[in-house]
Each structure stands twice: as structure tokens, then as C-alpha cells.
N, C-alpha and C. Protein backbone atom coordinates (compact mmCIF):
# COMPACT_ATOMS: atom_id res chain seq x y z
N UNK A 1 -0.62 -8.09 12.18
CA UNK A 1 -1.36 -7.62 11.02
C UNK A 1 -1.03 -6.16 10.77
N UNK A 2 0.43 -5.56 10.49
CA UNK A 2 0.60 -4.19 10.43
C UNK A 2 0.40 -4.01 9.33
N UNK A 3 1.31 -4.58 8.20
CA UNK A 3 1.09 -4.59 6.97
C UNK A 3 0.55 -5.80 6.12
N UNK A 4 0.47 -5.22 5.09
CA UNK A 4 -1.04 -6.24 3.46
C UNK A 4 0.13 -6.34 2.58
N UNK A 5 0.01 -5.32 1.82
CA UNK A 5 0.84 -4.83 0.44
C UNK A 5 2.12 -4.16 0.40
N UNK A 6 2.99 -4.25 -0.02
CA UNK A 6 4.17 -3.35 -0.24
C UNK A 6 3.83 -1.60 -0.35
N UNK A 7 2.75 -1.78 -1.06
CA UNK A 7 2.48 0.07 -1.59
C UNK A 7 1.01 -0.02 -1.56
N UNK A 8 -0.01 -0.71 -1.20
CA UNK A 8 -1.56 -0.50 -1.23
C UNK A 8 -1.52 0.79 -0.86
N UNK A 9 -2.97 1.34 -1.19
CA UNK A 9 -3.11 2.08 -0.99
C UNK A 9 -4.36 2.59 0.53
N UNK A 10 -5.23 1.36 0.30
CA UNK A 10 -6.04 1.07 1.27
C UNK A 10 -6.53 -0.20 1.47
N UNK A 11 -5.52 -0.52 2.74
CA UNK A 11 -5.52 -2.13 2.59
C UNK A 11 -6.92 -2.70 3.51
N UNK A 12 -7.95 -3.39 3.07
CA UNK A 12 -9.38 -3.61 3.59
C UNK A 12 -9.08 -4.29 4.74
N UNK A 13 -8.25 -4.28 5.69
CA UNK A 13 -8.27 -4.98 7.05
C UNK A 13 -8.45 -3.57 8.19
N UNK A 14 -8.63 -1.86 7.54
CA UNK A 14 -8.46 -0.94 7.86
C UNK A 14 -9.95 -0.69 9.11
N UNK A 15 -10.90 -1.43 8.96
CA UNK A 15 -12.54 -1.65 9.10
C UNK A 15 -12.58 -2.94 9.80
N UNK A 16 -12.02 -3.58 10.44
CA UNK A 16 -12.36 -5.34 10.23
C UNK A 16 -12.36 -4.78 11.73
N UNK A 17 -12.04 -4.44 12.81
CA UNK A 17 -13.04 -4.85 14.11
C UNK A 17 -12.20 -3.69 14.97
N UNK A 18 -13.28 -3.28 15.80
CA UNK A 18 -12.69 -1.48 16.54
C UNK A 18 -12.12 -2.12 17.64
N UNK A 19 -12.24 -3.72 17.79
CA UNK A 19 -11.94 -4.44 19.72
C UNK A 19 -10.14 -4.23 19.20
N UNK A 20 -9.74 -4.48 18.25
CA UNK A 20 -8.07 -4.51 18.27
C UNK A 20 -7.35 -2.86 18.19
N UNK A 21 -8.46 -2.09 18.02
CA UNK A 21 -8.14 -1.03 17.42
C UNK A 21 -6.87 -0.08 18.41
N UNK A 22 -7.31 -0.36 20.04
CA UNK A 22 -6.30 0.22 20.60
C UNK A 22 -4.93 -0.46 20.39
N UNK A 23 -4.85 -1.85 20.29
CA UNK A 23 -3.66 -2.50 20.18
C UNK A 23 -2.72 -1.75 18.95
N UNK A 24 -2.96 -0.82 18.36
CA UNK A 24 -2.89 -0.29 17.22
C UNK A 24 -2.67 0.90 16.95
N UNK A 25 -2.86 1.97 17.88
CA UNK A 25 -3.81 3.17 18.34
C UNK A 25 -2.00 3.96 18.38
N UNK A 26 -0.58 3.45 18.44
CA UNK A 26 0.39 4.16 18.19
C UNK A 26 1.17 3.64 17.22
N UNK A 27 0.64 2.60 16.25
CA UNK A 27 1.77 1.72 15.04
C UNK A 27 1.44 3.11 14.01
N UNK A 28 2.48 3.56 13.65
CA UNK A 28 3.15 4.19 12.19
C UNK A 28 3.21 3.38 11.12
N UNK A 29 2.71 3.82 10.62
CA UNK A 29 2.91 3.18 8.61
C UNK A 29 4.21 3.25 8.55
N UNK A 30 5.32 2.42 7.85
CA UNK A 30 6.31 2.19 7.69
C UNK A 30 6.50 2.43 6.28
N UNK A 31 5.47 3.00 5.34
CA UNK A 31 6.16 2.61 4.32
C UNK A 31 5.79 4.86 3.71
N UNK A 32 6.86 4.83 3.02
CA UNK A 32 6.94 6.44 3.00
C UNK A 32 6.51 6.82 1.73
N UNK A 33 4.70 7.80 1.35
CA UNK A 33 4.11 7.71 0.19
C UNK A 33 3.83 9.09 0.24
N UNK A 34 3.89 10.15 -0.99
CA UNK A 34 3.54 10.91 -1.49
C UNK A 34 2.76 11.01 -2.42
N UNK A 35 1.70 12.19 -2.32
CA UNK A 35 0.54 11.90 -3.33
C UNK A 35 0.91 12.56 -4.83
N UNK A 36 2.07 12.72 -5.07
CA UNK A 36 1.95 13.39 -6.46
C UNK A 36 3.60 13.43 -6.96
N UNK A 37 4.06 12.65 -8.11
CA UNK A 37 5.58 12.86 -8.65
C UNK A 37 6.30 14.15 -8.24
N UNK A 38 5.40 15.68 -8.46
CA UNK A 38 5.82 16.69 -8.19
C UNK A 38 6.33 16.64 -6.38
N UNK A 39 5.89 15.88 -5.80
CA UNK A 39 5.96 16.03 -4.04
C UNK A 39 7.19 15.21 -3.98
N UNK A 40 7.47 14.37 -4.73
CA UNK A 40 8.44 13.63 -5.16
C UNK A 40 9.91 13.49 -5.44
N UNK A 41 9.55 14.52 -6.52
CA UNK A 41 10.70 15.48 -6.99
C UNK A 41 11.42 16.54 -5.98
N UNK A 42 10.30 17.23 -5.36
CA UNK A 42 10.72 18.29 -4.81
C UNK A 42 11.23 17.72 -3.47
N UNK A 43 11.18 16.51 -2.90
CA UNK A 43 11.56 15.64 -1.79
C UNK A 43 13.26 15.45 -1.87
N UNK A 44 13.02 14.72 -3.30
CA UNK A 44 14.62 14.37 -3.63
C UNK A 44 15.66 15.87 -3.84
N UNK A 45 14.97 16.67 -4.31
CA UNK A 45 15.92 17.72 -4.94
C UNK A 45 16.07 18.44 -3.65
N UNK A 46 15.12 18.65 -2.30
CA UNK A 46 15.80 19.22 -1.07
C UNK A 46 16.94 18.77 -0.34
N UNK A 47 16.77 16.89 -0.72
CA UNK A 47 17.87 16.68 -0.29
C UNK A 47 19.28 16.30 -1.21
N UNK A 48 19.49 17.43 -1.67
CA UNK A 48 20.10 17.36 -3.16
C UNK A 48 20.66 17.07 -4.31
N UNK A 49 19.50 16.21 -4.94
CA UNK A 49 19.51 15.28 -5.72
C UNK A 49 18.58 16.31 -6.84
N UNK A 50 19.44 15.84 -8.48
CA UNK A 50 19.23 16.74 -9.56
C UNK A 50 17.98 15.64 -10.13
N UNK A 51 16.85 15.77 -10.31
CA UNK A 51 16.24 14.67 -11.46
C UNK A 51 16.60 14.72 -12.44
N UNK A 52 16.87 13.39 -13.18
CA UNK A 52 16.77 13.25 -14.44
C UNK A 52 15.40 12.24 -14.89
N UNK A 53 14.83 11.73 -14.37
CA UNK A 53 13.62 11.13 -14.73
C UNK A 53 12.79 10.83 -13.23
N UNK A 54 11.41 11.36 -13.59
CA UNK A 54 10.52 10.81 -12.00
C UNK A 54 9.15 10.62 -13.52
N UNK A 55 8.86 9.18 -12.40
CA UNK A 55 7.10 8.18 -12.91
C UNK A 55 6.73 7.35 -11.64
N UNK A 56 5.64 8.27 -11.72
CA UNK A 56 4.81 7.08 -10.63
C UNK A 56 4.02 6.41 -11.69
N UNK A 57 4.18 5.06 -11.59
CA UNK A 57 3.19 4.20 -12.62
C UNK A 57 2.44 2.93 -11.95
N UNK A 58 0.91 3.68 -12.13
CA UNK A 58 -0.14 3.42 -11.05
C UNK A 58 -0.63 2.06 -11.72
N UNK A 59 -0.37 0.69 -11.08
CA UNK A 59 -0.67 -0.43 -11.61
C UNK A 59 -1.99 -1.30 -10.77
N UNK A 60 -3.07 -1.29 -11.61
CA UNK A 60 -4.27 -1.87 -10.87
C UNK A 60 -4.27 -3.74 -11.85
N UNK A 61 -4.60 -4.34 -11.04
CA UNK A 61 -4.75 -5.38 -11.26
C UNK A 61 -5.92 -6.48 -10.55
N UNK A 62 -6.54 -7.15 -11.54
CA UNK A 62 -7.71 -8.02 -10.74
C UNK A 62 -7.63 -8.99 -10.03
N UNK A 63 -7.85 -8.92 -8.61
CA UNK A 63 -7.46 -10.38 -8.34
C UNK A 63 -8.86 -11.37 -8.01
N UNK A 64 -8.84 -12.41 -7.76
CA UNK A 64 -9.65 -13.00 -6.61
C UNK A 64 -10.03 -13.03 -5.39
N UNK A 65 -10.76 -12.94 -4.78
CA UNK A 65 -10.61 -12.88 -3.42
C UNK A 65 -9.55 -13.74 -2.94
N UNK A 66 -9.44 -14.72 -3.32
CA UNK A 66 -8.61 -16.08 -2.79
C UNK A 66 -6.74 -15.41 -3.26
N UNK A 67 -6.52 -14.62 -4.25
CA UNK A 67 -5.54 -14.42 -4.68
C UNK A 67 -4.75 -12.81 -3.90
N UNK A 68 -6.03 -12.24 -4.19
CA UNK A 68 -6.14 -11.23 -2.95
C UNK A 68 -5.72 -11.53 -1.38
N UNK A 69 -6.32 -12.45 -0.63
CA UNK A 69 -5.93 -12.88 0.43
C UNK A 69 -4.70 -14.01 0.69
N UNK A 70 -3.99 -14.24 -0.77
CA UNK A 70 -2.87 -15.15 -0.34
C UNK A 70 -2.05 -13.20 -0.45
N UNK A 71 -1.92 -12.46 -1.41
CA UNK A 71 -1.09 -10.86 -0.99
C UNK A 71 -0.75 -11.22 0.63
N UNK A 72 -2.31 -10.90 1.00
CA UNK A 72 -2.06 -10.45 2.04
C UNK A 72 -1.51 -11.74 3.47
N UNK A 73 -1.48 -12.88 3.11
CA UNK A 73 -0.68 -13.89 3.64
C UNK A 73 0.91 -13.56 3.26
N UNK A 74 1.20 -13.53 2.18
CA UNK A 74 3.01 -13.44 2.19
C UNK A 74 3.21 -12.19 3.08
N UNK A 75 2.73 -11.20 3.47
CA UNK A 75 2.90 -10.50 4.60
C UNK A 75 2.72 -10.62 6.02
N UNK A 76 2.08 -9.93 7.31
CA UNK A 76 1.54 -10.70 8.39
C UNK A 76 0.57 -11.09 8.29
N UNK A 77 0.38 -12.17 8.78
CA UNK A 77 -0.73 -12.78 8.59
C UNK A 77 -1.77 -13.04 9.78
N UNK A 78 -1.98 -12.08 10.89
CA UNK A 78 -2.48 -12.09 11.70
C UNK A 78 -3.71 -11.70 11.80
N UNK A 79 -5.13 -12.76 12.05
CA UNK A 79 -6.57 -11.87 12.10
C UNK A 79 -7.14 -12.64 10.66
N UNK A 80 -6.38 -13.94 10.18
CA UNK A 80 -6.54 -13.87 8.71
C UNK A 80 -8.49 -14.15 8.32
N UNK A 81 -8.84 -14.76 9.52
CA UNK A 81 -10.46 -14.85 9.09
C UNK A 81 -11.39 -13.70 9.07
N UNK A 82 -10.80 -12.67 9.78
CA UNK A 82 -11.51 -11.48 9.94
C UNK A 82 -11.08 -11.00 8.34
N UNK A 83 -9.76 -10.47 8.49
CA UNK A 83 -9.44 -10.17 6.87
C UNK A 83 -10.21 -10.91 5.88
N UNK A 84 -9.97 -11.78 5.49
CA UNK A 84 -10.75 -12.43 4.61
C UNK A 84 -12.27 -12.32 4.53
N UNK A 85 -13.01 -12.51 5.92
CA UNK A 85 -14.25 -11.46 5.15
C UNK A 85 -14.14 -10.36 4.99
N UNK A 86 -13.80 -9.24 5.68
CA UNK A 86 -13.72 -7.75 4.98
C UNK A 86 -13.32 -7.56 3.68
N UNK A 87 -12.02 -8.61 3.01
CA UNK A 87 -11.81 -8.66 1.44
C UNK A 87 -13.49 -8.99 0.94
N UNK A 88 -14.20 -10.18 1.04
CA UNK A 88 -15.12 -10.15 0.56
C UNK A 88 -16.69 -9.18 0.48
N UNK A 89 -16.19 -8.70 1.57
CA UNK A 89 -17.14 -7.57 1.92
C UNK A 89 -17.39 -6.43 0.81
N UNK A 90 -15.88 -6.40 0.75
CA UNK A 90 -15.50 -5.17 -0.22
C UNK A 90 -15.18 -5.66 -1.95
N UNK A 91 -15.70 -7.53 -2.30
CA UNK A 91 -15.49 -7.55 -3.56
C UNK A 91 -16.87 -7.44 -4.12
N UNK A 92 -17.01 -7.41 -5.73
CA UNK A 92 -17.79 -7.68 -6.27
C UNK A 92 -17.94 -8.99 -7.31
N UNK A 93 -19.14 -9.83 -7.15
CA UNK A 93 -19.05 -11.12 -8.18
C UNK A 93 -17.98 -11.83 -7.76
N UNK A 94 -17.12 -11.65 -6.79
CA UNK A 94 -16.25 -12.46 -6.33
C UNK A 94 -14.60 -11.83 -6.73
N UNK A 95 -14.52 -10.70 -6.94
CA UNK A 95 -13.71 -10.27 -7.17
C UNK A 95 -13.70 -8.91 -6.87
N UNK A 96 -11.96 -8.38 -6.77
CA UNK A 96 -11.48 -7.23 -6.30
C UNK A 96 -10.41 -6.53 -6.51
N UNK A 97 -10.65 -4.95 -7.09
CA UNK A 97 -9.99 -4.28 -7.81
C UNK A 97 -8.42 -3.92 -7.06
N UNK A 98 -7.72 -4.29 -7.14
CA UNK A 98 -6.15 -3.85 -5.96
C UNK A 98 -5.32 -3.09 -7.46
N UNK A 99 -5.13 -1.98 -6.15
CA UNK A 99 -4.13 -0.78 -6.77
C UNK A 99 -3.01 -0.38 -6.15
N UNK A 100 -1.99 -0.03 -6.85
CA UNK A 100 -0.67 -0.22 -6.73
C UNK A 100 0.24 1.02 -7.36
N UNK A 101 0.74 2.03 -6.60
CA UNK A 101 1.33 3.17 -6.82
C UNK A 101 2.88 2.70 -6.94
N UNK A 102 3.61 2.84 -8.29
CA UNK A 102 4.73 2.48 -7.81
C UNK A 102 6.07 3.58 -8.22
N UNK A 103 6.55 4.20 -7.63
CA UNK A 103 7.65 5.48 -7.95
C UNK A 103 8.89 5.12 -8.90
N UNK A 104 9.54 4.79 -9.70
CA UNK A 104 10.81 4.97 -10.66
C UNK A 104 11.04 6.50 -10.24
N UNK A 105 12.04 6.78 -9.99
CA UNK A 105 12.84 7.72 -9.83
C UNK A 105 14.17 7.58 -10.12
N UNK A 106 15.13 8.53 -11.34
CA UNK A 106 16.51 8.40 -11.35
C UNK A 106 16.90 9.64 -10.79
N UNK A 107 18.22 9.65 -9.96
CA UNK A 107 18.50 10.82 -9.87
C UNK A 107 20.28 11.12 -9.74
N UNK A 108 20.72 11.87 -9.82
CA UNK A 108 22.03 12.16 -9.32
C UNK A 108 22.32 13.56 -8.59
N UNK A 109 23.06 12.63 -7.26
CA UNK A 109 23.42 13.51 -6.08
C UNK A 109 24.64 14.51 -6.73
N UNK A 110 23.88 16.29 -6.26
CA UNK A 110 25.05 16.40 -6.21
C UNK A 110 25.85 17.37 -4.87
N UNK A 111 27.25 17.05 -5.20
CA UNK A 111 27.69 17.48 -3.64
C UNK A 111 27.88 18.88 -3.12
């Protein structure tokens, strides 16, 4: 159960039980996120790359709980009954808001 989402931002299995928590206690996030286009930019251009276009375009979408928890099945799927209530824990009316940061960046290296 390392990863949910490709780019979540806070994936609700983060709370689901402190007994696994040491099993856990040295895994690194694998996936590499900056909080702002500008952190972005200035990432690519140190390693020297000119922008010609940077968008983070922040995509929220509604799911179901049930649609919600198949996400997080096409990934690992380990712990899935615990997950699945903490998704519900955290929906409302049966549903739940998932948000999605996603970077477009063009750039050209130059040498």
C-alpha cells in the first residue's frame, strides 16, 4: 500500500491504522511535487532548461466512494478494507472530492 494516485495530493489511507505505521516509518514518496509553477520553473531552468511554457492544471473531480476505491485498486492494493473505510470516513452523502495537480511543462535544453 505505498501508493493510491499518480499525483494525489492526500491520499486517505494516510490515518487508517498507527499498528503498520513502523512498517513504513523509512518508505519515500516516489513521486517528485512542487508547490508552485514558479518552484517549477526555477527547477528546470537550474538544470538548464529555457521555458517556453509552464501550467500546473489543478483537476478535481467527483467520484464515488466505490469509484474512488477502484483508483486506488489499479495501484497497490494492500489493506484494501481498512482503506475503504477511511475513504468513507472522509466522504460526504456518499461521495468524495479527489484532486489532482497536474504539471505541462515545455522546455528546451540548452547546452
Amino acid at each position: 500500500m505505498i501508493g493510491r494516485r499518480t499525483d494525489c495530493q492526500k491520499p486517505p489511507y494516510c490515518e487508517i491504522n498507527e499498528q503498520i505505521k513502523p512498517f513504513f516509518s523509512h518508505w519515500k514518496n516516489p513521486w517528485f511535487h512542487l508547490p508552485t509553477e514558479n518552484d517549477y520553473r526555477l527547477f528546470f531552468e537550474t538544470h538548464g532548461f529555457v521555458t517556453i511554457f509552464i501550467n500546473i492544471d489543478r483537476e478535481q473531480t467527483d467520484y464515488s466512494t466505490e469509484e474512488d476505491f477502484n483508483i486506488y485498486l489499479s495501484g497497490a492494493a494492500a489493506f484494501n478494507n481498512s482503506v475503504m473505510e477511511e475513504i468513507k470516513k472522509q466522504a460526504k452523502d456518499g461521495r468524495i472530492m479527489v484532486d489532482f495537480n497536474r504539471l505541462y511543462y515545455i522546455g528546451k535544453k540548452e547546452n
